[in-house]
PDB file of N, CA and C in Angstrom:
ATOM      1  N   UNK A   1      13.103  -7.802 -10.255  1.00  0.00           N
ATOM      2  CA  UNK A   1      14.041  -8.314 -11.230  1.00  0.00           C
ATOM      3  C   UNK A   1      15.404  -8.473 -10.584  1.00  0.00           C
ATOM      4  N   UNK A   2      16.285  -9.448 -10.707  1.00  0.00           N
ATOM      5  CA  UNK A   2      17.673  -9.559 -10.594  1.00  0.00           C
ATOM      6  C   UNK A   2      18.468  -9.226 -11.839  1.00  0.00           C
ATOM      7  N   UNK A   3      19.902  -9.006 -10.920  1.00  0.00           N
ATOM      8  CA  UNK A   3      20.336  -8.376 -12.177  1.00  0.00           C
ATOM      9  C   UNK A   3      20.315  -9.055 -12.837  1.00  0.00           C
ATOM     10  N   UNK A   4      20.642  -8.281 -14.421  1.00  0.00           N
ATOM     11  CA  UNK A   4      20.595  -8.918 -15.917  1.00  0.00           C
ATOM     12  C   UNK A   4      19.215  -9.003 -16.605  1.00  0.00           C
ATOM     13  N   UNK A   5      17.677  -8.418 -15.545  1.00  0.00           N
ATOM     14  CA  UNK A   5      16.786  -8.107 -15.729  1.00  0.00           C
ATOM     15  C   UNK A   5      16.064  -9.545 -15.685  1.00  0.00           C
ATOM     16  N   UNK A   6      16.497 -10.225 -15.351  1.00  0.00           N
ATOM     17  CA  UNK A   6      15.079 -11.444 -15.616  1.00  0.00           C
ATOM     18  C   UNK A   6      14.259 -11.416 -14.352  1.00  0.00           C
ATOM     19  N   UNK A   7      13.065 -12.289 -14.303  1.00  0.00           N
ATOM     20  CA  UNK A   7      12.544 -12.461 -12.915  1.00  0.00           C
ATOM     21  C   UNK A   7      12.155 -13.242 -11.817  1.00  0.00           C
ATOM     22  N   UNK A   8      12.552 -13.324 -10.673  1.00  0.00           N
ATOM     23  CA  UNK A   8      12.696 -14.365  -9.999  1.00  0.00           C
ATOM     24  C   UNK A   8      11.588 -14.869  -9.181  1.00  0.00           C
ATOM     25  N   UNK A   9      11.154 -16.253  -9.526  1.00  0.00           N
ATOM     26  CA  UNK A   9      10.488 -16.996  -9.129  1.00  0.00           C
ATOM     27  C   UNK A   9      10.540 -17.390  -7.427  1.00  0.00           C
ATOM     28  N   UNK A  10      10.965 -16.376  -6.866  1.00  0.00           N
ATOM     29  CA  UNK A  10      10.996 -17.011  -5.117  1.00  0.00           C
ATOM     30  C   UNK A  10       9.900 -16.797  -4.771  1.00  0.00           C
ATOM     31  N   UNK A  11       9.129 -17.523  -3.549  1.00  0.00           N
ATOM     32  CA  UNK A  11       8.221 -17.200  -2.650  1.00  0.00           C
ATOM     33  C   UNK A  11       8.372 -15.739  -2.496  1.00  0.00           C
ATOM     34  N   UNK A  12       9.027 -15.037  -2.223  1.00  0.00           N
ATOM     35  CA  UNK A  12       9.607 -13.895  -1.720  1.00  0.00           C
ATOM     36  C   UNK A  12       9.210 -12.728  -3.377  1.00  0.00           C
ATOM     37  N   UNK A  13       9.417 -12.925  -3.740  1.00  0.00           N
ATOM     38  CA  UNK A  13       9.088 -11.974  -5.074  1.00  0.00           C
ATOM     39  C   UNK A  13       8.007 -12.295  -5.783  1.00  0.00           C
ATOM     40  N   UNK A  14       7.380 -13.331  -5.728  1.00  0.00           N
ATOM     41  CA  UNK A  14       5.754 -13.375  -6.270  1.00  0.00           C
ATOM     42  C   UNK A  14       5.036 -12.897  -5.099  1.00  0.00           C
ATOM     43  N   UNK A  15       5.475 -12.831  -3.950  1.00  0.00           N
ATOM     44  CA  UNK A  15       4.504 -12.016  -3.032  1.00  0.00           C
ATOM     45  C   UNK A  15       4.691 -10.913  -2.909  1.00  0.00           C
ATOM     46  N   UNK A  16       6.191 -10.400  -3.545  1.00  0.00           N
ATOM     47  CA  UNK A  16       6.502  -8.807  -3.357  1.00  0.00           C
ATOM     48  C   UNK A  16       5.710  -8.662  -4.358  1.00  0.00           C
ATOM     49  N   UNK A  17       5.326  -9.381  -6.095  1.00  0.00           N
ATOM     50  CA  UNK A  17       5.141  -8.621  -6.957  1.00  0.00           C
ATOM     51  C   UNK A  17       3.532  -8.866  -6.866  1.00  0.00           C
ATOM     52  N   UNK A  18       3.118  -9.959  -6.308  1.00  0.00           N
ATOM     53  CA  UNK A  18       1.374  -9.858  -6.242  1.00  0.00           C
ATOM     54  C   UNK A  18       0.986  -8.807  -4.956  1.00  0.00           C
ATOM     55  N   UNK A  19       1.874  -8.478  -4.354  1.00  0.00           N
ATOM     56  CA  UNK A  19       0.987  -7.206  -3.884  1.00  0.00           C
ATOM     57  C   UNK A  19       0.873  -6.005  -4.392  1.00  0.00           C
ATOM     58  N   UNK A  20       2.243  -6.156  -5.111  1.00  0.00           N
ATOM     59  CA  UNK A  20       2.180  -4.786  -6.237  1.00  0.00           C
ATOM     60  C   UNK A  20       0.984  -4.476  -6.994  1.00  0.00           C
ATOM     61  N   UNK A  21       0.547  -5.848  -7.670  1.00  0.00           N
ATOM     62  CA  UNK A  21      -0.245  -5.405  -8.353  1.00  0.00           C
ATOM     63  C   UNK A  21      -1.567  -5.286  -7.822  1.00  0.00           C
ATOM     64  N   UNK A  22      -1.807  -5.930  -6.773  1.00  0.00           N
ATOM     65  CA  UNK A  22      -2.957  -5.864  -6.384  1.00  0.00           C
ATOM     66  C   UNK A  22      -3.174  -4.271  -5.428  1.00  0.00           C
ATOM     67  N   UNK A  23      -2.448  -3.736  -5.299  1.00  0.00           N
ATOM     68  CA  UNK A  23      -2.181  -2.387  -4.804  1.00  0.00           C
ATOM     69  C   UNK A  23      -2.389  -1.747  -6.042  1.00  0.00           C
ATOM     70  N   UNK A  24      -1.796  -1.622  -6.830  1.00  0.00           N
ATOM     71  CA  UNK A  24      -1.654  -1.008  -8.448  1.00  0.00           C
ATOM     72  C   UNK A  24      -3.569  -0.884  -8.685  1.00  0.00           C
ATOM     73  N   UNK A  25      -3.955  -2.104  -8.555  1.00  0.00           N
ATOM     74  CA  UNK A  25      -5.026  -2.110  -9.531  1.00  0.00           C
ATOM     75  C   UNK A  25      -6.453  -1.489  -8.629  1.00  0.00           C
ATOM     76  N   UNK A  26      -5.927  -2.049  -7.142  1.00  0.00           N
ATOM     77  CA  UNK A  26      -6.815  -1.074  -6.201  1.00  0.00           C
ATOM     78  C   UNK A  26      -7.029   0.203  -6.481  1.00  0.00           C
ATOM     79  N   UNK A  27      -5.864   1.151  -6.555  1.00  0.00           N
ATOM     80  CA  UNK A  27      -5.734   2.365  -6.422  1.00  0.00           C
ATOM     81  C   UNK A  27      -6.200   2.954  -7.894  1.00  0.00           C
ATOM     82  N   UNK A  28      -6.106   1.993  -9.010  1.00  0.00           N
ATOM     83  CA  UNK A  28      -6.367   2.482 -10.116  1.00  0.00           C
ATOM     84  C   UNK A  28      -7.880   2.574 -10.332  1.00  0.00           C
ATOM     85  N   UNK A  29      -8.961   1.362  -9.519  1.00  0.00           N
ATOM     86  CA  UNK A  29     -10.064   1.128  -9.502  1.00  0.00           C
ATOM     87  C   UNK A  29     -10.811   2.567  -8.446  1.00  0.00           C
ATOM     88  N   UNK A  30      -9.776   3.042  -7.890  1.00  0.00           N
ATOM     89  CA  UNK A  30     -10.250   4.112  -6.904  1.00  0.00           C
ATOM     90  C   UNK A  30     -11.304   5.465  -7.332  1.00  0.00           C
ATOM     91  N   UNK A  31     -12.502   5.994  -7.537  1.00  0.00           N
ATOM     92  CA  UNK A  31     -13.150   7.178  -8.100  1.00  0.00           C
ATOM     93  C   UNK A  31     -12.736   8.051  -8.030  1.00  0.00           C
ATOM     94  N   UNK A  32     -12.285   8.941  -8.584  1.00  0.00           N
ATOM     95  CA  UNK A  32     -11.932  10.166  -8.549  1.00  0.00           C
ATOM     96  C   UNK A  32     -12.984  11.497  -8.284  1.00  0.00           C
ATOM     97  N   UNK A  33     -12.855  11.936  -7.578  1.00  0.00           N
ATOM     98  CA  UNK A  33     -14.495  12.525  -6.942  1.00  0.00           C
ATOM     99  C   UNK A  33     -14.182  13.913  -7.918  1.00  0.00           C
ATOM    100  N   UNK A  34     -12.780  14.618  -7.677  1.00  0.00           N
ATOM    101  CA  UNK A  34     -12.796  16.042  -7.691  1.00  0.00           C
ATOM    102  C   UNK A  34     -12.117  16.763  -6.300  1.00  0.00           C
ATOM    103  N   UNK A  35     -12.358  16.256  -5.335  1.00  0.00           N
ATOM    104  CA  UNK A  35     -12.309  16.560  -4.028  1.00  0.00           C
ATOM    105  C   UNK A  35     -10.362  16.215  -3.567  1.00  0.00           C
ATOM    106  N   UNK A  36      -9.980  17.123  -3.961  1.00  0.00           N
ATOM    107  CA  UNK A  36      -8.408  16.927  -3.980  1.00  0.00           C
ATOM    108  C   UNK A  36      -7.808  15.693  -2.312  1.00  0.00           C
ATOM    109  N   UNK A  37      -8.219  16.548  -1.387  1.00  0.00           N
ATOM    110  CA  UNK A  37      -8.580  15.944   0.139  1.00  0.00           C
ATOM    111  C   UNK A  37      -9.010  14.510  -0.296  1.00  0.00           C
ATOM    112  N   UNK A  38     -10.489  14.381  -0.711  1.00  0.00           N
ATOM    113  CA  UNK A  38     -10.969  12.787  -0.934  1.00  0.00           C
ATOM    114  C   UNK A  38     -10.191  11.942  -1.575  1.00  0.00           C
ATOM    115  N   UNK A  39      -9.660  12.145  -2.557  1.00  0.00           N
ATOM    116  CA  UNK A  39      -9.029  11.847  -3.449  1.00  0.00           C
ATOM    117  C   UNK A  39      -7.413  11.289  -2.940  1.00  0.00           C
ATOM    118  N   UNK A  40      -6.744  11.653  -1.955  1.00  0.00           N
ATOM    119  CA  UNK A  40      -5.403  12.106  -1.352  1.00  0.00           C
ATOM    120  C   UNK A  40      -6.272  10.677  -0.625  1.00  0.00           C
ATOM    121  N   UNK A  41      -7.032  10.786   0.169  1.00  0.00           N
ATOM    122  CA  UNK A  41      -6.750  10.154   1.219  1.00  0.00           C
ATOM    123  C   UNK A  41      -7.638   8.405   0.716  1.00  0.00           C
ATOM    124  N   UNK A  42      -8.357   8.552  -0.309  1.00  0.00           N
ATOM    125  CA  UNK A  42      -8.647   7.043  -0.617  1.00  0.00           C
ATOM    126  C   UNK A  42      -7.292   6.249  -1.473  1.00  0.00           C
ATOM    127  N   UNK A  43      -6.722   7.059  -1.812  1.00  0.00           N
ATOM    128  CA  UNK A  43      -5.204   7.017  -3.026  1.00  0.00           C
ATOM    129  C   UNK A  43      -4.556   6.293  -1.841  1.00  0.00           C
ATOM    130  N   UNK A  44      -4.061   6.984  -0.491  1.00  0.00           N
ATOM    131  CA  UNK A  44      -2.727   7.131   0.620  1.00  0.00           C
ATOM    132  C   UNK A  44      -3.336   5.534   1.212  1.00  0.00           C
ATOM    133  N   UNK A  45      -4.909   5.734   0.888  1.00  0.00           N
ATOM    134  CA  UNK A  45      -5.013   4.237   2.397  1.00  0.00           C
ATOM    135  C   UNK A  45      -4.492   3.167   1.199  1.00  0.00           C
ATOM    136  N   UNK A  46      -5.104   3.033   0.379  1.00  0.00           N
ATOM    137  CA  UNK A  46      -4.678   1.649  -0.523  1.00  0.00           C
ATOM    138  C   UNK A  46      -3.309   1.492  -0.978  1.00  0.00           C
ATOM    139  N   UNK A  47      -2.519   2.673  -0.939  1.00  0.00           N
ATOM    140  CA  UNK A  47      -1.210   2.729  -1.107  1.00  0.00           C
ATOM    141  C   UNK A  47      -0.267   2.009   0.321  1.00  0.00           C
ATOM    142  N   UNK A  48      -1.076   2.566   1.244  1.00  0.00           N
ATOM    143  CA  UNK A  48      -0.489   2.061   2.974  1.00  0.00           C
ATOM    144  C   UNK A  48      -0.798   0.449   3.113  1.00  0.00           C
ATOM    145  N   UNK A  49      -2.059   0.146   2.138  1.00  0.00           N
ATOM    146  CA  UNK A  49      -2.750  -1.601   2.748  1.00  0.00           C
ATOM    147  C   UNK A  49      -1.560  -2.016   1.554  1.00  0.00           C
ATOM    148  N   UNK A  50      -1.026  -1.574   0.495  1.00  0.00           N
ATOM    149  CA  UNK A  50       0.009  -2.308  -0.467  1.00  0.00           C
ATOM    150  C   UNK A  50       0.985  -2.385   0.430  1.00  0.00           C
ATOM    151  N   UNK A  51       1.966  -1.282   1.016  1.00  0.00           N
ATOM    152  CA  UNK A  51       3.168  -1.672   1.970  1.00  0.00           C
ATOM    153  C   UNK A  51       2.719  -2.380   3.179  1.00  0.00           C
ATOM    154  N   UNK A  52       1.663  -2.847   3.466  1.00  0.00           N
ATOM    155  CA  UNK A  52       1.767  -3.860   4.807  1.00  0.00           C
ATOM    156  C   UNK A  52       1.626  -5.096   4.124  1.00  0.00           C
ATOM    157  N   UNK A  53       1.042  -5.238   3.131  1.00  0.00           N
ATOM    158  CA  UNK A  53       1.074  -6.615   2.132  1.00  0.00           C
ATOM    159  C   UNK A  53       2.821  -6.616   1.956  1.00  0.00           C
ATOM    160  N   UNK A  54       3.119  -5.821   1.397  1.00  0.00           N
ATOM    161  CA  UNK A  54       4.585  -6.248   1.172  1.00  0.00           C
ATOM    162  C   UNK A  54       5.839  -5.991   2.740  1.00  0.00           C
ATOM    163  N   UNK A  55       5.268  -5.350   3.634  1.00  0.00           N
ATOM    164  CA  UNK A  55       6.295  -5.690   4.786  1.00  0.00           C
ATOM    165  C   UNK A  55       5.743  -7.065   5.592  1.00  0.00           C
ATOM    166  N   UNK A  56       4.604  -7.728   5.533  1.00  0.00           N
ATOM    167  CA  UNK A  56       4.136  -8.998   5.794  1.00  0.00           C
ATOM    168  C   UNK A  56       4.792  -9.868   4.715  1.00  0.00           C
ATOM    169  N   UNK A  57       5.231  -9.950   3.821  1.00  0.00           N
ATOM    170  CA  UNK A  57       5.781 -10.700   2.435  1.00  0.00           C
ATOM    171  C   UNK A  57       7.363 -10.896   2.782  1.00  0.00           C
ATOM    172  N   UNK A  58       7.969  -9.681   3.474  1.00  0.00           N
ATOM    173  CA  UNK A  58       9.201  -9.300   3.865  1.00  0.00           C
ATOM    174  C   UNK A  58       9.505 -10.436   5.281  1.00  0.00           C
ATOM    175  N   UNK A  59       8.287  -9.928   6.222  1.00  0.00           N
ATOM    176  CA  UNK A  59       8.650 -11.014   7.775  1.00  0.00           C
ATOM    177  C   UNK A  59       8.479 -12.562   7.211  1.00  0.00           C
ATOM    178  N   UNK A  60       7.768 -13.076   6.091  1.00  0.00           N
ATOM    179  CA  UNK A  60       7.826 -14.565   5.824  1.00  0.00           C
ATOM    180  C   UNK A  60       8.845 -14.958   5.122  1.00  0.00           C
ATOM    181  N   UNK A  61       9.293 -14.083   4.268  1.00  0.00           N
ATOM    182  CA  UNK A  61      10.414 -14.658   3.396  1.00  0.00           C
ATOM    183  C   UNK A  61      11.940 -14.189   3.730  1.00  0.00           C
ATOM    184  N   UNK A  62      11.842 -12.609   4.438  1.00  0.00           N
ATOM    185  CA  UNK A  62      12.898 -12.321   4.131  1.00  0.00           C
ATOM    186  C   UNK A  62      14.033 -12.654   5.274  1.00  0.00           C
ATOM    187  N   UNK A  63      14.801 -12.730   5.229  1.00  0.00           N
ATOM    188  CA  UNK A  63      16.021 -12.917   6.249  1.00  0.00           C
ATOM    189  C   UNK A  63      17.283 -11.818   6.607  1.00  0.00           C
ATOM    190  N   UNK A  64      16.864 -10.874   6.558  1.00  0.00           N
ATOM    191  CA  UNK A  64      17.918 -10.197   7.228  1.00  0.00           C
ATOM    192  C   UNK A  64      17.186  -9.033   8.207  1.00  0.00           C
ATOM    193  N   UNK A  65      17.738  -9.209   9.431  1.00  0.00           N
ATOM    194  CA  UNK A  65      17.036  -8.440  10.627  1.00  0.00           C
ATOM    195  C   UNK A  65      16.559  -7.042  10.719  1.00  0.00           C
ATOM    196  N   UNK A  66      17.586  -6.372  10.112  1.00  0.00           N
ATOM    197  CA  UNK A  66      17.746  -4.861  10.005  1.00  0.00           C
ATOM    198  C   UNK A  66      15.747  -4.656   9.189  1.00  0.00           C
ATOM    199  N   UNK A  67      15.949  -5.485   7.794  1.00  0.00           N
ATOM    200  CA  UNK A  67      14.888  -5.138   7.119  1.00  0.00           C
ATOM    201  C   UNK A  67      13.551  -6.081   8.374  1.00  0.00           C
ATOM    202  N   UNK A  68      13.863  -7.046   8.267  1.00  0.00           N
ATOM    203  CA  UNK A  68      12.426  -7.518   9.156  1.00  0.00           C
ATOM    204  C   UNK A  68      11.898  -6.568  10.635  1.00  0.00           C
ATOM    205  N   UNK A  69      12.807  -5.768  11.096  1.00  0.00           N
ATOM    206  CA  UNK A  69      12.724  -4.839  11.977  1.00  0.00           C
ATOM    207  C   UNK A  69      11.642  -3.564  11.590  1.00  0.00           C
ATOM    208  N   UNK A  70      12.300  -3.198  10.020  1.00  0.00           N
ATOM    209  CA  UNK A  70      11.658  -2.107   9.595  1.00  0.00           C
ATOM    210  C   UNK A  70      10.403  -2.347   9.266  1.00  0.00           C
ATOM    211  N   UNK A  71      10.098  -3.888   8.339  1.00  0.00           N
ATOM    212  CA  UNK A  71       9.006  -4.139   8.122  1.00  0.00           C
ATOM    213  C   UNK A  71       7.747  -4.336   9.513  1.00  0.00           C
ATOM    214  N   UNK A  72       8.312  -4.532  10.435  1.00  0.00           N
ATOM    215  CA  UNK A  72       7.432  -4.788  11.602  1.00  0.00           C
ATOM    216  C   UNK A  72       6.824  -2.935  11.749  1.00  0.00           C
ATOM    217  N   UNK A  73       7.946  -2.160  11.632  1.00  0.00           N
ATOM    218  CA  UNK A  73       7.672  -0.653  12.044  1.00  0.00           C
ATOM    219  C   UNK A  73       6.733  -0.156  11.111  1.00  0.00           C
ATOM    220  N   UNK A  74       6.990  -0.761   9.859  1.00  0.00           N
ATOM    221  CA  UNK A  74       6.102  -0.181   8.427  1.00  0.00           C
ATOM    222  C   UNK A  74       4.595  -1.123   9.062  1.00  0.00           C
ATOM    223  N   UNK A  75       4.226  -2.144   9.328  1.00  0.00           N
ATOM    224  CA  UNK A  75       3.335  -2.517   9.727  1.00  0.00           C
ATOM    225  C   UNK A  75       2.331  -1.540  10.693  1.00  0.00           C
ATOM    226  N   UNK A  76       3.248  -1.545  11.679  1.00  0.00           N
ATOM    227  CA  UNK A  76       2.522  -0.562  13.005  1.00  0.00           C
ATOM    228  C   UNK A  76       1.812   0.883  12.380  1.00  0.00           C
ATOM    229  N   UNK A  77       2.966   1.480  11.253  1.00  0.00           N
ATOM    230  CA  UNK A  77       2.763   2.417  11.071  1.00  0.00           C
ATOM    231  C   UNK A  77       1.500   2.776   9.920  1.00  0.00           C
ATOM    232  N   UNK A  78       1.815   2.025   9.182  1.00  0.00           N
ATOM    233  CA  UNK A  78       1.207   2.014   8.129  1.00  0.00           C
ATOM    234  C   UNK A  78      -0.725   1.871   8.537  1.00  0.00           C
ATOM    235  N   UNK A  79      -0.937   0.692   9.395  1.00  0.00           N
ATOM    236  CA  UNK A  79      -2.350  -0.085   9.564  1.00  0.00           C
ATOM    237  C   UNK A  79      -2.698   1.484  10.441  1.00  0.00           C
ATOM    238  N   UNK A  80      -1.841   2.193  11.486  1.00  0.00           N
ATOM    239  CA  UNK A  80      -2.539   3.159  12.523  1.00  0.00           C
ATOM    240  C   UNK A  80      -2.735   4.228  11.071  1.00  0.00           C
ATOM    241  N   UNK A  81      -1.692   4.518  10.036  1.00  0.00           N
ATOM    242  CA  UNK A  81      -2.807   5.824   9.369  1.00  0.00           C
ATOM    243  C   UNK A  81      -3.618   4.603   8.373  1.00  0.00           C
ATOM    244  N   UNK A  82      -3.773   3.642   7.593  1.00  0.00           N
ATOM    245  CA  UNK A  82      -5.163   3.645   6.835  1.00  0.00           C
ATOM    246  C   UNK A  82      -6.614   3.364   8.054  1.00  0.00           C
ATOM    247  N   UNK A  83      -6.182   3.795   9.204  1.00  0.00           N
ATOM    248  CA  UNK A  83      -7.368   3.232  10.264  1.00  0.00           C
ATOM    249  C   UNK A  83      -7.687   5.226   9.817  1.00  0.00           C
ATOM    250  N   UNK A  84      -6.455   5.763  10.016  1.00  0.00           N
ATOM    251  CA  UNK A  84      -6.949   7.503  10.763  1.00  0.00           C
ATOM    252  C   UNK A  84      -7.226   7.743   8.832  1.00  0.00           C
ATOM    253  N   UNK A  85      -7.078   7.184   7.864  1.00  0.00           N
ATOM    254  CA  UNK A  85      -7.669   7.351   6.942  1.00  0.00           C
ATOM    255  C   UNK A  85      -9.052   7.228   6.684  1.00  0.00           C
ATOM    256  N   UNK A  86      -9.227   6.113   6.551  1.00  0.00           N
ATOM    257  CA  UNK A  86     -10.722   5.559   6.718  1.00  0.00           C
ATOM    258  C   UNK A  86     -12.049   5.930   7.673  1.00  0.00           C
ATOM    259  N   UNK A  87     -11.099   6.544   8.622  1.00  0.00           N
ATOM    260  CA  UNK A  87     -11.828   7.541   9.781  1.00  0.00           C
ATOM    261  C   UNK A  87     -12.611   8.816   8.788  1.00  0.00           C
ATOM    262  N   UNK A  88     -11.281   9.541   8.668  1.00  0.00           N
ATOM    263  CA  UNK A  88     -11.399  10.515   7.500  1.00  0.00           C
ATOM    264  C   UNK A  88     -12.603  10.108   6.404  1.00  0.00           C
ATOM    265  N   UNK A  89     -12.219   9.202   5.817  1.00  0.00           N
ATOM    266  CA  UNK A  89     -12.779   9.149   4.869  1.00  0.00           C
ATOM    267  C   UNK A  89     -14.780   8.858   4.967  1.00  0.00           C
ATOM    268  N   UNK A  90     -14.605   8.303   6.607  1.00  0.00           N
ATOM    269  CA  UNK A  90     -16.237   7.769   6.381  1.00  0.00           C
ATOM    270  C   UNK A  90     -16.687   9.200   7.042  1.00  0.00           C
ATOM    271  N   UNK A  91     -16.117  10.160   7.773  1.00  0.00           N
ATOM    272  CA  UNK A  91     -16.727  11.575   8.007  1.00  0.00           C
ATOM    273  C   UNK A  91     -16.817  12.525   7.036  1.00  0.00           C
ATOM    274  N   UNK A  92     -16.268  12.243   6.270  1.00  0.00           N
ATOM    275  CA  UNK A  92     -15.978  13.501   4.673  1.00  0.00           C
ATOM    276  C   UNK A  92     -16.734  13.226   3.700  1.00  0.00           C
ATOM    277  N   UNK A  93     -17.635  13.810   2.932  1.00  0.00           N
ATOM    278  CA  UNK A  93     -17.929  13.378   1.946  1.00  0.00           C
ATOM    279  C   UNK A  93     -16.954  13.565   1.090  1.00  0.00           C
ATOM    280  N   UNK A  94     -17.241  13.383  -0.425  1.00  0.00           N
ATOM    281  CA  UNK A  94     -16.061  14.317  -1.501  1.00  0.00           C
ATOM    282  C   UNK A  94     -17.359  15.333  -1.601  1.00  0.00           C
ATOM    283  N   UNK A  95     -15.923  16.619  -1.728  1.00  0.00           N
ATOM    284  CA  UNK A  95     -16.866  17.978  -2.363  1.00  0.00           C
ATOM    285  C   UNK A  95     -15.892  18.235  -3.339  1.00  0.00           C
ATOM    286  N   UNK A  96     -16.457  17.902  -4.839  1.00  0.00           N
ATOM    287  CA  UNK A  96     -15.630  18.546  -5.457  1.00  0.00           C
ATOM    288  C   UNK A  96     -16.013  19.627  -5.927  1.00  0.00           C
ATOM    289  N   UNK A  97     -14.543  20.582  -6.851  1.00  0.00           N
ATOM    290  CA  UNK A  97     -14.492  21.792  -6.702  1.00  0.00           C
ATOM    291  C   UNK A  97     -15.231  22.197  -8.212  1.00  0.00           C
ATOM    292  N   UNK A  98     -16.377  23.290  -7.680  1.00  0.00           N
ATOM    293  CA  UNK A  98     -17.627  23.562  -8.951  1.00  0.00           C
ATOM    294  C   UNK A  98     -16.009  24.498  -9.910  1.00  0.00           C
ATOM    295  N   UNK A  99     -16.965  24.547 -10.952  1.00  0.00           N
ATOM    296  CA  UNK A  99     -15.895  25.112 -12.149  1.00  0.00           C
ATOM    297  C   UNK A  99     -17.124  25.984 -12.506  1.00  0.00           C
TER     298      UNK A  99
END
């Protein structure tokens, strides 16, 4: 939103806000096992693949260096943990916790 709350139609903000949601609805579609661990780390990767959607959204549209710098760093950083996630995740089962 810009100020005064309305919302802006740029290239730049329908791609900030369609990754939102498509992050949003990932993470919401996510199972909840029980397994606090399982759970943490299928939540963290789809949360990490939303900020590289939106620091990739940032290097096409955005123009100021400082941020296209960071977004390159959020890239690097982000793709090396949902890799050490997904690692995780295909060695782990969920164990969730008996009651």
């Amino acid at each position: 939103m810009v100020q005064g709350g309305s919302m802006s139609n740029s290239p730049g903000s329908q791609a900030m806000m369609g990754s939102m949601r498509k992050m949003q609805q990932s993470m919401m579609t996510q199972p909840m096992t029980g397994d606090t661990d399982h759970d943490f780390a299928s939540l963290m990767r789809e949360h990490h693949r939303g900020a590289v959607d939106m620091a990739r959204a940032e290097l096409q549209n955005g123009r100021d260096p400082e941020l296209q710098k960071l977004a390159r760093k959020i890239i690097t950083g982000q793709e090396k943990e949902i890799g050490q996630l997904g690692r995780w995740l295909a060695c782990h089962l969920a164990k969730p916790l008996q009651s």
